[in-house]
C-alpha atoms as a PDB file:
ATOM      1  CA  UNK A   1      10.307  -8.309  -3.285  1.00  0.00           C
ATOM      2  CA  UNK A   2       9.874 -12.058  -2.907  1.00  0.00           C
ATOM      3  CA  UNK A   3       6.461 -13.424  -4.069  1.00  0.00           C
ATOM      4  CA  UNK A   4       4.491 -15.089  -6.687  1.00  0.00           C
ATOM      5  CA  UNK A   5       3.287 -12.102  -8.673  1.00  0.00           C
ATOM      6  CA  UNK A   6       2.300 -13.704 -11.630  1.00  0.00           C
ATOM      7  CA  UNK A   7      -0.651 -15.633  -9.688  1.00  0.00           C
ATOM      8  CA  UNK A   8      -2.570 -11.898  -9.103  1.00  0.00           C
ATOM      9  CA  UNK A   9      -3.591 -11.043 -12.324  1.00  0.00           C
ATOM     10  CA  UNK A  10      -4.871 -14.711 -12.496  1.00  0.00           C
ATOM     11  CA  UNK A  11      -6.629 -13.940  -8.891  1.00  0.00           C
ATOM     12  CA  UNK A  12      -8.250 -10.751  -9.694  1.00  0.00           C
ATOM     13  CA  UNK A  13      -9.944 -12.187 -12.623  1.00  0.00           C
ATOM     14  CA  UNK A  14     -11.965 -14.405 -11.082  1.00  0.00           C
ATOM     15  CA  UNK A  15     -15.029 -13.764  -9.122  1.00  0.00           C
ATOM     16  CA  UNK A  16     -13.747 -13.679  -5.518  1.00  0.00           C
ATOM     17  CA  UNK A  17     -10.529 -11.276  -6.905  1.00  0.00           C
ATOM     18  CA  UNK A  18     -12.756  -8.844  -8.611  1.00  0.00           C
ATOM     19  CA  UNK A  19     -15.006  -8.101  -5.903  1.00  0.00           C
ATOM     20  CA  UNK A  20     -11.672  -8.046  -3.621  1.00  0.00           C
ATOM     21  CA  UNK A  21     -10.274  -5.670  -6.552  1.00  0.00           C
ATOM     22  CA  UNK A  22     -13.759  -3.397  -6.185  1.00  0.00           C
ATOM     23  CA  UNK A  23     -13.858  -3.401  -2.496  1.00  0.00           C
ATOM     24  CA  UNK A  24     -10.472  -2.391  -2.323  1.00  0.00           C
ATOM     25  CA  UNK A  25     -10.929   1.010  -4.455  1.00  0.00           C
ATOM     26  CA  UNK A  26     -13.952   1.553  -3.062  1.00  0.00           C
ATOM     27  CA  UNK A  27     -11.727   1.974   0.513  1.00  0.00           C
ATOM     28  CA  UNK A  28      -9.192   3.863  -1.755  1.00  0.00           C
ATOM     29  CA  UNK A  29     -11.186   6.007  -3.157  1.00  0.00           C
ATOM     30  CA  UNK A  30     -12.812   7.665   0.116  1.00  0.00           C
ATOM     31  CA  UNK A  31      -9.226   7.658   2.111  1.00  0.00           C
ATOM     32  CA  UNK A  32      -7.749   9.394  -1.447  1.00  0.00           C
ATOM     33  CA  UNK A  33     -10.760  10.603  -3.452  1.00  0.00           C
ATOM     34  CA  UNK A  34      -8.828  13.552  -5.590  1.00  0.00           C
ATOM     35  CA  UNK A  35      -5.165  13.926  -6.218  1.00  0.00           C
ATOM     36  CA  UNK A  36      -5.306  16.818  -8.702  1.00  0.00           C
ATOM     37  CA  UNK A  37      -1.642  17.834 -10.018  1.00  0.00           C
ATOM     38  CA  UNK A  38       0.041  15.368  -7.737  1.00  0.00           C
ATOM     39  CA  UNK A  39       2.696  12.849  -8.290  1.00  0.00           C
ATOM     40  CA  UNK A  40       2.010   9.023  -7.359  1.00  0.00           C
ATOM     41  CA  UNK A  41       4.464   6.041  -6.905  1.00  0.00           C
ATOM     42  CA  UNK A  42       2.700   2.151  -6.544  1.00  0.00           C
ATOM     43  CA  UNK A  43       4.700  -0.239  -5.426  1.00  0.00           C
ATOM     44  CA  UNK A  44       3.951  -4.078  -5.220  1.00  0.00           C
ATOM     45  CA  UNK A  45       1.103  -4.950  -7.318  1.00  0.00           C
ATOM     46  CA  UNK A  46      -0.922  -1.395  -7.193  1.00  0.00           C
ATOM     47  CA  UNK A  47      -1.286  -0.878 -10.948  1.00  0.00           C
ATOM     48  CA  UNK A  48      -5.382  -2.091 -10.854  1.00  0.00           C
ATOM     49  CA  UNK A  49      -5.512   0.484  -8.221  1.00  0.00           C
ATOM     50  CA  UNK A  50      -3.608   3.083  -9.524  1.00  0.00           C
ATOM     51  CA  UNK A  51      -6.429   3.724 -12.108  1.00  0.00           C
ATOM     52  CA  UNK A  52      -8.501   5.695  -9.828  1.00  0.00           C
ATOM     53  CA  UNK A  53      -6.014   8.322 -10.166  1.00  0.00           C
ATOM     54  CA  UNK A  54      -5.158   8.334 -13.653  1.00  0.00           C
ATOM     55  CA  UNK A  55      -4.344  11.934 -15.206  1.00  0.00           C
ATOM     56  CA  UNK A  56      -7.258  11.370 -18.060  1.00  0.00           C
ATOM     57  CA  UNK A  57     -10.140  11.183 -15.022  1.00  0.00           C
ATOM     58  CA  UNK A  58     -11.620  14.283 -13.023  1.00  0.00           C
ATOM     59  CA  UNK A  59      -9.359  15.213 -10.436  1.00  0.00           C
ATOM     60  CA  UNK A  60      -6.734  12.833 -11.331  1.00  0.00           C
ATOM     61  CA  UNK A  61      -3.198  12.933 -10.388  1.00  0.00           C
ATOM     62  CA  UNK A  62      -0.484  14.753 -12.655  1.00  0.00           C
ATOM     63  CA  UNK A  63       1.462  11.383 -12.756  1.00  0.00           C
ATOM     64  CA  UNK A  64       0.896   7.902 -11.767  1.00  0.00           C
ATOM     65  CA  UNK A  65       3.974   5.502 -12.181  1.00  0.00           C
ATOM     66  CA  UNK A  66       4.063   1.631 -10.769  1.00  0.00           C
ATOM     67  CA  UNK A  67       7.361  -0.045  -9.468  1.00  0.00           C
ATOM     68  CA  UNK A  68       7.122  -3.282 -11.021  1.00  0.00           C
ATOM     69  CA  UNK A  69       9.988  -6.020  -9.251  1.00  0.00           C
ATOM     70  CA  UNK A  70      12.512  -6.807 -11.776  1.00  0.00           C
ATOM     71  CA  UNK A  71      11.831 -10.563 -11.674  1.00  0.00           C
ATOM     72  CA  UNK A  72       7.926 -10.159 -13.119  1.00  0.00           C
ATOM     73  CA  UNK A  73       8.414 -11.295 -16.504  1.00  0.00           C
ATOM     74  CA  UNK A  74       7.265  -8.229 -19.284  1.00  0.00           C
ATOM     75  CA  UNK A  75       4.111 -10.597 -20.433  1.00  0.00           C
ATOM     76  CA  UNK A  76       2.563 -10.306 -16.713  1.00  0.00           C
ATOM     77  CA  UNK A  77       2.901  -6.725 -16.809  1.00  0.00           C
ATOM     78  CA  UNK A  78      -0.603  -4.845 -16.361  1.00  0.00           C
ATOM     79  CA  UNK A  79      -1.524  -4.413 -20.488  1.00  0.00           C
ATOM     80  CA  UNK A  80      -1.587  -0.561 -21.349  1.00  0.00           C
ATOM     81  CA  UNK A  81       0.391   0.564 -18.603  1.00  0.00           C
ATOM     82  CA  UNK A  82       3.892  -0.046 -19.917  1.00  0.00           C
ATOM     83  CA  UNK A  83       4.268   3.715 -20.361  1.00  0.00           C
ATOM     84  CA  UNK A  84       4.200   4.533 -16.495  1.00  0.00           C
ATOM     85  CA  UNK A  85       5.462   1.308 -15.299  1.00  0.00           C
ATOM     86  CA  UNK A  86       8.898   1.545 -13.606  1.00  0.00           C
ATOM     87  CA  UNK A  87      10.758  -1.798 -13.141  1.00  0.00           C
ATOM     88  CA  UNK A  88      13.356  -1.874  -9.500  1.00  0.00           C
ATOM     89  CA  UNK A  89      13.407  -3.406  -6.449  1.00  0.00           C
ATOM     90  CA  UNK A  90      11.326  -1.399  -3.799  1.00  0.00           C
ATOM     91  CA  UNK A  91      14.602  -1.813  -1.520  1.00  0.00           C
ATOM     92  CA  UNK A  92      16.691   0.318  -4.010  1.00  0.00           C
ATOM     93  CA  UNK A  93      13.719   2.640  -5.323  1.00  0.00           C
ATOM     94  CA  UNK A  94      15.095   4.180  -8.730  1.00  0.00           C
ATOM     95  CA  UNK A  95      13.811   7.522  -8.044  1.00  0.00           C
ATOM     96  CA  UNK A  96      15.168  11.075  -6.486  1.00  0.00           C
ATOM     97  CA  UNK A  97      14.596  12.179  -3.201  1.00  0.00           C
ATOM     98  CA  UNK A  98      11.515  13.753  -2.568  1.00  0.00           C
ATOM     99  CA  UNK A  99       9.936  12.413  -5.569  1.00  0.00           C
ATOM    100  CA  UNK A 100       6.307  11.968  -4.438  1.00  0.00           C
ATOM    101  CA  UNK A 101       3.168  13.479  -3.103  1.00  0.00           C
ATOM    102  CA  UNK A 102       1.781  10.091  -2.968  1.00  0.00           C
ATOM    103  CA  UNK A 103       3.014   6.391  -2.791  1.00  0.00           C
ATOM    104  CA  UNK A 104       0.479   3.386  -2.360  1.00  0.00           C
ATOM    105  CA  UNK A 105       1.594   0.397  -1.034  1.00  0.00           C
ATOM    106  CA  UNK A 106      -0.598  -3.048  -1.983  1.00  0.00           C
ATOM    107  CA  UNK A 107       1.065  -6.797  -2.133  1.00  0.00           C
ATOM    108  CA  UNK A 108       4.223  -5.339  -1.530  1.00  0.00           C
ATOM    109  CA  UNK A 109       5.248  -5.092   2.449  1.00  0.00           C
ATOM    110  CA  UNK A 110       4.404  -8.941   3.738  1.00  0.00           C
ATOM    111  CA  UNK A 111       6.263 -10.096   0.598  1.00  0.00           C
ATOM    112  CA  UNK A 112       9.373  -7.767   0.683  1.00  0.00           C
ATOM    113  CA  UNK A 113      12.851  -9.164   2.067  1.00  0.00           C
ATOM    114  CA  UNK A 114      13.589  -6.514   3.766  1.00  0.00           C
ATOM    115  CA  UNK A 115      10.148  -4.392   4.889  1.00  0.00           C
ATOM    116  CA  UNK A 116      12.147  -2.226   6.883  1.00  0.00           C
ATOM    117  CA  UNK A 117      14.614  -1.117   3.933  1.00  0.00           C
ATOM    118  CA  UNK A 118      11.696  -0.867   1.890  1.00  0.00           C
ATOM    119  CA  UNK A 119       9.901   1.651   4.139  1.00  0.00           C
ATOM    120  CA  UNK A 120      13.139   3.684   4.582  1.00  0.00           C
ATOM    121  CA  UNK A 121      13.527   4.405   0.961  1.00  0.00           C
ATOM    122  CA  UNK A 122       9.269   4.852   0.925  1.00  0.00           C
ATOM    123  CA  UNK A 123      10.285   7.746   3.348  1.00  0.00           C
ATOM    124  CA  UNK A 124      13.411   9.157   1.283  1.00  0.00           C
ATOM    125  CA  UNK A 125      11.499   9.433  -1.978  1.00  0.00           C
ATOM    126  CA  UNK A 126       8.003  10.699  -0.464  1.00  0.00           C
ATOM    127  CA  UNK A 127       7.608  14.661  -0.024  1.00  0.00           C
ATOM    128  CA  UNK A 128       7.993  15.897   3.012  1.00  0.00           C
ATOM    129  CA  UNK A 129       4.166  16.679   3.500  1.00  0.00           C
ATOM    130  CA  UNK A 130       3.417  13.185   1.406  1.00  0.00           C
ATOM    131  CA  UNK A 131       1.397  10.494   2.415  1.00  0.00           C
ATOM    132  CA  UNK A 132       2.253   7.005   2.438  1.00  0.00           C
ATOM    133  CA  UNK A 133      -0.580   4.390   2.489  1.00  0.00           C
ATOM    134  CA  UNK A 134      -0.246   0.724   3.268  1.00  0.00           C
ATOM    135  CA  UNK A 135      -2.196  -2.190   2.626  1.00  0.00           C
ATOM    136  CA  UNK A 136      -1.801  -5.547   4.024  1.00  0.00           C
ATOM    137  CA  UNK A 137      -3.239  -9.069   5.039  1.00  0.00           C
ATOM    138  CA  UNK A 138      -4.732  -8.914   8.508  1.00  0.00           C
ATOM    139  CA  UNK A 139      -3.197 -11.343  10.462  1.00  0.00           C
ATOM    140  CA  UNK A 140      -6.086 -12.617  12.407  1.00  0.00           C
ATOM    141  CA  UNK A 141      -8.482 -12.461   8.992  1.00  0.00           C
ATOM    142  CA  UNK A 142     -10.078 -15.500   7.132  1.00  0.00           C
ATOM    143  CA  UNK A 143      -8.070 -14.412   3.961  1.00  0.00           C
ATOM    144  CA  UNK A 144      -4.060 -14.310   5.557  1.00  0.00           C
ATOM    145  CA  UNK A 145      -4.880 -18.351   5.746  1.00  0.00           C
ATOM    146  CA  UNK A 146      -5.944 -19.411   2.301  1.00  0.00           C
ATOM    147  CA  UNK A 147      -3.151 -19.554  -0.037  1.00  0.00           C
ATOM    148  CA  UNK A 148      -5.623 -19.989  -2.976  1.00  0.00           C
ATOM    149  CA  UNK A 149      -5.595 -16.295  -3.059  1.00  0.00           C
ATOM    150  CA  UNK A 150      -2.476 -13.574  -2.321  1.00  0.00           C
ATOM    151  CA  UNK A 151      -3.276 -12.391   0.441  1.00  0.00           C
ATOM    152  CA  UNK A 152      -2.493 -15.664   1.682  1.00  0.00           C
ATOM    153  CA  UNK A 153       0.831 -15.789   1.154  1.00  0.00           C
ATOM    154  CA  UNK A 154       4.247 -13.765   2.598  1.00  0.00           C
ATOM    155  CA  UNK A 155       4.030 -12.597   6.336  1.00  0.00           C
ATOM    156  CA  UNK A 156       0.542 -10.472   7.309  1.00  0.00           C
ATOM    157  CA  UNK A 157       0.471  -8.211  10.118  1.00  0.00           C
ATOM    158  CA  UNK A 158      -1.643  -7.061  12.956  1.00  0.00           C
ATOM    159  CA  UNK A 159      -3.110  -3.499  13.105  1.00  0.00           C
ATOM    160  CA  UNK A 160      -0.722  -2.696  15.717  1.00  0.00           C
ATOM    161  CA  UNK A 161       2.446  -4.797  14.331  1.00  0.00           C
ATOM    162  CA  UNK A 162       1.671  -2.589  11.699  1.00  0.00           C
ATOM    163  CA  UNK A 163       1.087   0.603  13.194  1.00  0.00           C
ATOM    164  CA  UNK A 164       4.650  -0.499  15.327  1.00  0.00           C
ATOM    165  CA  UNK A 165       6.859  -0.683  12.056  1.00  0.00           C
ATOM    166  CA  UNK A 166       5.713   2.327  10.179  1.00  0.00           C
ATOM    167  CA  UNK A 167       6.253   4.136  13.494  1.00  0.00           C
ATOM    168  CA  UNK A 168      10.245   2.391  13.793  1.00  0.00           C
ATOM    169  CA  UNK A 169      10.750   3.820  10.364  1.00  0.00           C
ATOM    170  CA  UNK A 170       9.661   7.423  10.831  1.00  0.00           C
ATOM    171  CA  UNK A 171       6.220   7.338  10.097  1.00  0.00           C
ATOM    172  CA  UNK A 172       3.243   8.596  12.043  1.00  0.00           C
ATOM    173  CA  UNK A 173      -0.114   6.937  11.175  1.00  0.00           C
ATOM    174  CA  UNK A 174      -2.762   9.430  10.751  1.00  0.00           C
ATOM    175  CA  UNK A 175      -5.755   6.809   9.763  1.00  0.00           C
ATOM    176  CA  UNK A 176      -5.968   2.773  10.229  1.00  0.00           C
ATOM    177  CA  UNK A 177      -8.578   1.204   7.902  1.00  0.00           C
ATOM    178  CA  UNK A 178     -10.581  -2.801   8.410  1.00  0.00           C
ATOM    179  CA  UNK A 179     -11.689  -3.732   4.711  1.00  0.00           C
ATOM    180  CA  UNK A 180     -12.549  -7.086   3.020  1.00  0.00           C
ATOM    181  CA  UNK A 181     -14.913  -8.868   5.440  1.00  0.00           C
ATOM    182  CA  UNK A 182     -16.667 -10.628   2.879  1.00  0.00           C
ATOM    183  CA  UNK A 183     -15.432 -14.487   3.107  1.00  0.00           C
ATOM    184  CA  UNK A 184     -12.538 -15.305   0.223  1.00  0.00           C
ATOM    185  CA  UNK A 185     -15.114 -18.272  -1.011  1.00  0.00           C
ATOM    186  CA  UNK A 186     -16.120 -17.967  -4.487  1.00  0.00           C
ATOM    187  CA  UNK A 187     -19.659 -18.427  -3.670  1.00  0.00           C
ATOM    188  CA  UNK A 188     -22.077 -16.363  -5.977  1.00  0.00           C
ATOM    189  CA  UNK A 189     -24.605 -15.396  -2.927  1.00  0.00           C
ATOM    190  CA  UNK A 190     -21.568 -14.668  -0.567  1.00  0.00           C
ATOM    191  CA  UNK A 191     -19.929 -12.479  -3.403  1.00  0.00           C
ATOM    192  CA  UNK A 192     -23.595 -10.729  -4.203  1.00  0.00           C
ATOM    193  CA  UNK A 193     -23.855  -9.307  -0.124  1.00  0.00           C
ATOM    194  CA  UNK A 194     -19.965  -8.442  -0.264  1.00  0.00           C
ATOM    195  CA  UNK A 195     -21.181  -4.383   0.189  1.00  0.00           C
ATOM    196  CA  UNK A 196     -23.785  -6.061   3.491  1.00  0.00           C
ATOM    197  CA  UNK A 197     -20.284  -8.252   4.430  1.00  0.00           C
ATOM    198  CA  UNK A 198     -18.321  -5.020   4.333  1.00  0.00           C
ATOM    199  CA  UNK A 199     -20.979  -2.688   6.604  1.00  0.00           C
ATOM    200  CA  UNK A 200     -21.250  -5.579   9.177  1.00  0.00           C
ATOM    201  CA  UNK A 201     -18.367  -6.636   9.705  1.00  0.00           C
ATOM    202  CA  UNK A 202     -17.207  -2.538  10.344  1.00  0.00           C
ATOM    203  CA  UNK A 203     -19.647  -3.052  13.001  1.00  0.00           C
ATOM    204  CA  UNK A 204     -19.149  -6.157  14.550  1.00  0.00           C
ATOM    205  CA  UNK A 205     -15.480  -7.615  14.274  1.00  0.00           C
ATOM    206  CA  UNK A 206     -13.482  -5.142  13.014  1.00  0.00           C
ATOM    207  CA  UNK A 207     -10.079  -6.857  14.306  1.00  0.00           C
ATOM    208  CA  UNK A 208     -11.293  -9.890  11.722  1.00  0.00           C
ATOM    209  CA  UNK A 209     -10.900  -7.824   8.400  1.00  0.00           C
ATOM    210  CA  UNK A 210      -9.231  -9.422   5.469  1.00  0.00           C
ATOM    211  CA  UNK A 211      -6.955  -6.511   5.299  1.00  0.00           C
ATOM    212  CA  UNK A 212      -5.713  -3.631   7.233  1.00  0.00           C
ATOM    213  CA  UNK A 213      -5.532   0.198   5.278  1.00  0.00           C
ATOM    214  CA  UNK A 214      -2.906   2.419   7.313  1.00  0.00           C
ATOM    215  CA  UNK A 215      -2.370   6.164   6.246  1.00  0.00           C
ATOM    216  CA  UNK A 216       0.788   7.213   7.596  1.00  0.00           C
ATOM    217  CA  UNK A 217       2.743  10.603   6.811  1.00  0.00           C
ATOM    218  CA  UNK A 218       6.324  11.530   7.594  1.00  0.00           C
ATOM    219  CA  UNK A 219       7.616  11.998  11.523  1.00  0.00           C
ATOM    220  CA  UNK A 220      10.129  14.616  11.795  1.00  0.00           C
ATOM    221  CA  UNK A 221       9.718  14.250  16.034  1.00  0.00           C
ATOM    222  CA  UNK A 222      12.647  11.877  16.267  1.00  0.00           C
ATOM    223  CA  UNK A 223      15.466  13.967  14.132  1.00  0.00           C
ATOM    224  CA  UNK A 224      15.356  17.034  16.738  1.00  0.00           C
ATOM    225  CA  UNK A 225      17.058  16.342  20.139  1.00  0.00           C
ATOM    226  CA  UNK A 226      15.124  16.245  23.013  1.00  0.00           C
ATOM    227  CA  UNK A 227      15.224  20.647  24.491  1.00  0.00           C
ATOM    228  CA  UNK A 228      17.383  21.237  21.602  1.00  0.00           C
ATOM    229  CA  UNK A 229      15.984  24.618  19.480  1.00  0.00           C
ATOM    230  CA  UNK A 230      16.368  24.019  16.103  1.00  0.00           C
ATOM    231  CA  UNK A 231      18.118  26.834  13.528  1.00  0.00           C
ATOM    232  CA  UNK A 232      17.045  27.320  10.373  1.00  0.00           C
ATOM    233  CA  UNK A 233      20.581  28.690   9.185  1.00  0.00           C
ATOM    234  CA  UNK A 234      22.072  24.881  10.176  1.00  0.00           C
ATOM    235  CA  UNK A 235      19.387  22.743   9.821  1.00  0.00           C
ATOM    236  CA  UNK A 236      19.605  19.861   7.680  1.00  0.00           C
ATOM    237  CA  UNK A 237      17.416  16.567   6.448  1.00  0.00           C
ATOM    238  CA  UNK A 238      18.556  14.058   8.533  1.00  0.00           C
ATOM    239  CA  UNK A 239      17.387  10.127   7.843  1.00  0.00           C
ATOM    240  CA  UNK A 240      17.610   8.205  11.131  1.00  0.00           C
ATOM    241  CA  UNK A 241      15.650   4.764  11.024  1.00  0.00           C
ATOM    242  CA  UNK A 242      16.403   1.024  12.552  1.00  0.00           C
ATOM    243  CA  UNK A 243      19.533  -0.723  10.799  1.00  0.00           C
ATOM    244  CA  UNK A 244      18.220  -3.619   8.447  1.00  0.00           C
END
C-alpha cells in the first residue's frame, strides 16, 4: 500500500481526528457490535479500531491481528499492539486460506496499488461465511478534498464505484453505510455538535458523507455455470476475479 501512514497517528490526535476516530467506532460498533470467539484481520490503518473487539472486552473476538505495510517504520507502530500486529503487503496477505471470520478494511483500499489484488486475496483469506467491511473517503464529501487530513489523500470512491468493485471481485454487499458529516475544520463548536452533524446529515445529504461503510460477504453466484447442477462429490473452491 502506497500512502503516508505515519501522518495518521499525528491526525487522530488532534481534535478533528479524535472525534473522526469516535465517530468512526461508533458506526463500527452498531454494524459489528459482538464478535465472540471469532477471528479478525485489519488491514490499512485499523489498529485504533480494532480495539472494540479486543479478546479482554465483553463479547470480544478470540483474535484480533493488524496487517501493518512493511514500509511503516516500527516507531509508528500503534504502542501495545506489537503482539498482534502482522507486518505484509495487503497484495500478498501472509496468512492461510480461510483464515478469517472477520477482516476490516480502513485507510487501506484508496491508497493500495493494486485495490483489485488486494480485494482478491481479502476474499481468499476470509471464511467462506465471513464478512468483509470497507471503509473509504466519499468521493463527493468535504473531507476526500482536504489533504490536511487522510482521508484526503489516495483515490476515494463513490457509493456505487464502490459497491461496483467489491461486486468485480466476488463480493456481494449486504449493507452501505454514510458516516462523518461533521465538517473536517478543527473548530471547537463544530467538533462539540459532531453527534447533531452526524443525525442531520443521515437525513438530509446522505450522498455528502465524509466516508462510505460497505459490508460485503463472499459471492459464490459467479463460480457455478449458468443451468449447470452442481455435485458435491466434484465440487471444488474455485477463485475467478478480474486480472490485475
Amino acid at each position: 500500500m502506497r500512502h503516508e501512514v505515519h501522518g495518521l497517528r499525528d491526525f487522530y490526535a488532534t481534535p478533528a481526528g479524535l472525534v473522526a476516530a469516535r465517530l468512526l467506532r461508533d458506526r463500527l460498533r452498531r454494524i459489528w457490535p459482538r464478535l465472540p470467539g471469532q477471528a479478525v484481520l485489519g488491514l490499512g490503518y485499523a489498529s485504533p479500531f480494532l480495539r472494540l473487539w479486543r479478546p479482554d472486552v465483553p463479547g470480544g473476538a478470540a483474535r484480533c491481528i493488524s496487517l501493518v505495510p512493511a514500509h511503516l517504520p516500527h516507531w509508528r507502530w500503534p504502542r501495545g499492539d506489537a503482539s498482534r500486529t502482522a507486518v505484509g503487503e495487503g497484495e500478498a496477505l501472509p496468512f492461510p486460506d480461510l483464515s478469517f471470520d472477520r477482516i476490516l478494511l480502513v485507510h487501506g483500499l484508496e491508497h493500495a496499488e493494486n485495490a483489485r489484488r488486494l480485494l482478491r486475496e481479502a476474499w481468499r483469506v476470509l471464511k467462506d461465511d465471513g464478512r468483509l467491511l470497507v471503509v473509504t473517503p466519499n468521493r463527493r464529501g468535504l473531507w476526500a478534498h482536504l489533504e490536511r487530513t487522510p482521508f484526503g489523500h489516495g483515490e476515494p470512491y463513490s457509493a456505487n464505484q464502490l459497491e461496483r468493485l467489491l461486486r468485480r471481485q466476488m463480493f456481494a454487499v449486504i449493507r452501505r453505510e454514510p458516516a462523518l458529516f461533521v465538517p473536517p475544520f478543527q473548530t471547537r463548536m463544530l467538533l462539540r455538535g459532531a453527534m447533531a452533524w452526524e443525525r442531520l446529515g443521515a437525513r438530509l445529504a446522505p450522498g455528502f458523507a465524509g466516508v462510505t461503510l460497505m459490508e460485503a460477504t463472499k459471492d459464490f453466484s459467479e463460480l457455478i455455470p449458468a443451468g449447470a447442477m452442481p455435485t458435491v462429490s466434484r465440487r471444488r473452491r474455485v477463485v475467478v476475479a478480474e486480472s490485475a
